[in-house]
Protein backbone atom coordinates (compact mmCIF):
# COMPACT_ATOMS: atom_id res chain seq x y z
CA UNK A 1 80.52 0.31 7.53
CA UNK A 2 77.97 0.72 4.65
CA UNK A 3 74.08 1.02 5.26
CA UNK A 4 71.92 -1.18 3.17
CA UNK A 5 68.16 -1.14 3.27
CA UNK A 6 66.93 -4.87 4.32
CA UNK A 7 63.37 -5.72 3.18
CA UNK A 8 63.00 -9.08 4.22
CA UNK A 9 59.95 -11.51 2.84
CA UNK A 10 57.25 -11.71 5.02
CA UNK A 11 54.54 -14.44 4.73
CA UNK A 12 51.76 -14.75 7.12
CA UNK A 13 50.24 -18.08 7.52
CA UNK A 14 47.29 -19.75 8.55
CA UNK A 15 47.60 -22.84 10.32
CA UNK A 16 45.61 -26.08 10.28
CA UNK A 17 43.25 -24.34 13.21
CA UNK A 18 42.88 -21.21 11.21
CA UNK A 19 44.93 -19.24 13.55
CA UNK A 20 47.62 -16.60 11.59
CA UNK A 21 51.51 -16.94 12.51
CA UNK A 22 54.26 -15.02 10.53
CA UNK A 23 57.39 -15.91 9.50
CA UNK A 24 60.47 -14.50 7.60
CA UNK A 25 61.79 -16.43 4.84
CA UNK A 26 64.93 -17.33 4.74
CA UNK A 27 65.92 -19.31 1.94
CA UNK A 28 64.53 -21.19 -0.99
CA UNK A 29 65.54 -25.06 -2.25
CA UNK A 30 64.34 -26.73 -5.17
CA UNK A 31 64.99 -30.90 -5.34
CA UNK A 32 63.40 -33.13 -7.70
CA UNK A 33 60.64 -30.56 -8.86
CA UNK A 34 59.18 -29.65 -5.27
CA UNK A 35 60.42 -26.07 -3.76
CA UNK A 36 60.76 -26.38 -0.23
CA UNK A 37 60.83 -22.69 2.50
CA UNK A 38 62.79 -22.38 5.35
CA UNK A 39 61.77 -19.46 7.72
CA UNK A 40 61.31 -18.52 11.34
CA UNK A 41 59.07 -17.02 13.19
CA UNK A 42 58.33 -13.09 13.33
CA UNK A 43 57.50 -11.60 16.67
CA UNK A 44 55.68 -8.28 17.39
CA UNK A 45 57.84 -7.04 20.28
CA UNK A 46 62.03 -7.45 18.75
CA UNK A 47 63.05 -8.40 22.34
CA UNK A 48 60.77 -11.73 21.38
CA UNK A 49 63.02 -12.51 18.47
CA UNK A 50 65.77 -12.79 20.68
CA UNK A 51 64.77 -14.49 23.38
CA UNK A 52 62.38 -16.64 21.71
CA UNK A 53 62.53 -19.73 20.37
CA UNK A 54 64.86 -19.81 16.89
CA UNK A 55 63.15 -22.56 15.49
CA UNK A 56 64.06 -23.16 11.51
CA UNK A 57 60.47 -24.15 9.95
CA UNK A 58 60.55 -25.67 6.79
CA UNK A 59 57.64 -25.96 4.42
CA UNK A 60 57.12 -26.96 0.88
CA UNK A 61 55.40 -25.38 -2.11
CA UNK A 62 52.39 -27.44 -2.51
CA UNK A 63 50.26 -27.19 -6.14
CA UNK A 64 52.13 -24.51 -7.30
CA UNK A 65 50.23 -24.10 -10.45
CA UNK A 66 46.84 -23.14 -8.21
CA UNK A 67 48.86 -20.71 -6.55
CA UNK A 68 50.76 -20.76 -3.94
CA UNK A 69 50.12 -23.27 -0.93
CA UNK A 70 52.88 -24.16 2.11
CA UNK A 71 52.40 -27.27 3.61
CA UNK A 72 53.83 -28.89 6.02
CA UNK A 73 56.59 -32.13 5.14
CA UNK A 74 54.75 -34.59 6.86
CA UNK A 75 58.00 -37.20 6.04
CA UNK A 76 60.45 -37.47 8.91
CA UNK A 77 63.14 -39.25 6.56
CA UNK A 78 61.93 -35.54 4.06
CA UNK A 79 62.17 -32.82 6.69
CA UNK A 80 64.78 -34.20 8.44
CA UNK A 81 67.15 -34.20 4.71
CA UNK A 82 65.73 -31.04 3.56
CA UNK A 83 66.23 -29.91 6.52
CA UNK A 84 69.69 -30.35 7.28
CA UNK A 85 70.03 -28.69 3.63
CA UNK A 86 68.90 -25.83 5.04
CA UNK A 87 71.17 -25.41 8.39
CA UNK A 88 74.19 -26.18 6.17
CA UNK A 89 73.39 -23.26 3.23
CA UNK A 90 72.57 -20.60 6.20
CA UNK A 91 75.69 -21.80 7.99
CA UNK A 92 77.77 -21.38 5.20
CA UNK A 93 75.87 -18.29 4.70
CA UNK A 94 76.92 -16.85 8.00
CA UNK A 95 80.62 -18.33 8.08
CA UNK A 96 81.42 -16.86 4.75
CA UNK A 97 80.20 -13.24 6.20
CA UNK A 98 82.35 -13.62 9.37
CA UNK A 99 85.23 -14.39 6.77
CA UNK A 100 84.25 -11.27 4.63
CA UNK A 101 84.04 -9.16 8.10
CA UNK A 102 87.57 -9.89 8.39
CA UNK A 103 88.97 -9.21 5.23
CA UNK A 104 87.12 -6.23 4.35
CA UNK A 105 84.01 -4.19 5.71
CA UNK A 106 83.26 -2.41 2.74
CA UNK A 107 81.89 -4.66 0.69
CA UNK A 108 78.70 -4.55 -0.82
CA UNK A 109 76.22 -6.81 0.87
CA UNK A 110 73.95 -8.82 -1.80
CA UNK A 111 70.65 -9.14 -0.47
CA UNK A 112 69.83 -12.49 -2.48
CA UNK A 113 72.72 -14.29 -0.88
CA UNK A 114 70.71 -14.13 2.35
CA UNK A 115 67.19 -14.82 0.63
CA UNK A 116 67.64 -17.05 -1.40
CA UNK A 117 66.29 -18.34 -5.08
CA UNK A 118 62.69 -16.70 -4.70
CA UNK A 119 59.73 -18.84 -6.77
């Protein structure tokens, strides 16, 4: 098994009430101009990350021009597409590493399969 060094993106976020949360990012989409986020939550202590809640928050690149804002996508019929977007590229992300597991474990991981496009 090769060692690769991971350094995954890191945002930390203020919500509505001011209050900081960070999150990992995932992947990156861009539809129709807009460049939607999908990460999850980072937790201080790692038993957290696995026994807390793996919720998949997406976000969207609001105003990109006057730097960079992530909002919320307040659309059901929006988040729920986008969404589903997401769960299938990460899926396909993980089933084609369980394929590559089998065939052969010494290839070289690529880092921006797993990240994404970044902005």
């Amino acid at each position: 098994m090769k060692n690769f060094d991971y350094d995954p993106d890191i945002y930390t976020l203020a919500d509505e009430d001011g209050v900081e949360h960070t999150f990992e990012l995932l992947d990156t989409y861009e539809e129709n101009g807009n460049t939607y986020y999908a990460m999850v939550p980072v937790y201080d202590d790692p038993k957290d990350s696995i026994t807390g809640d793996a919720q998949l928050v997406v976000l969207k690149l609001e105003d990109p021009e006057d730097g960079e804002t992530l909002v919320t996508v307040d659309d059901d019929e929006e988040y729920e597409r986008i969404g589903n977007i997401f769960l299938e590229r990460l899926e396909g992300y993980y089933d084609s590493d369980d394929d590559d597991e089998d065939e052969s474990s010494d290839e070289d991981f690529d880092g921006d399969d797993y990240a994404g496009e970044e902005s």
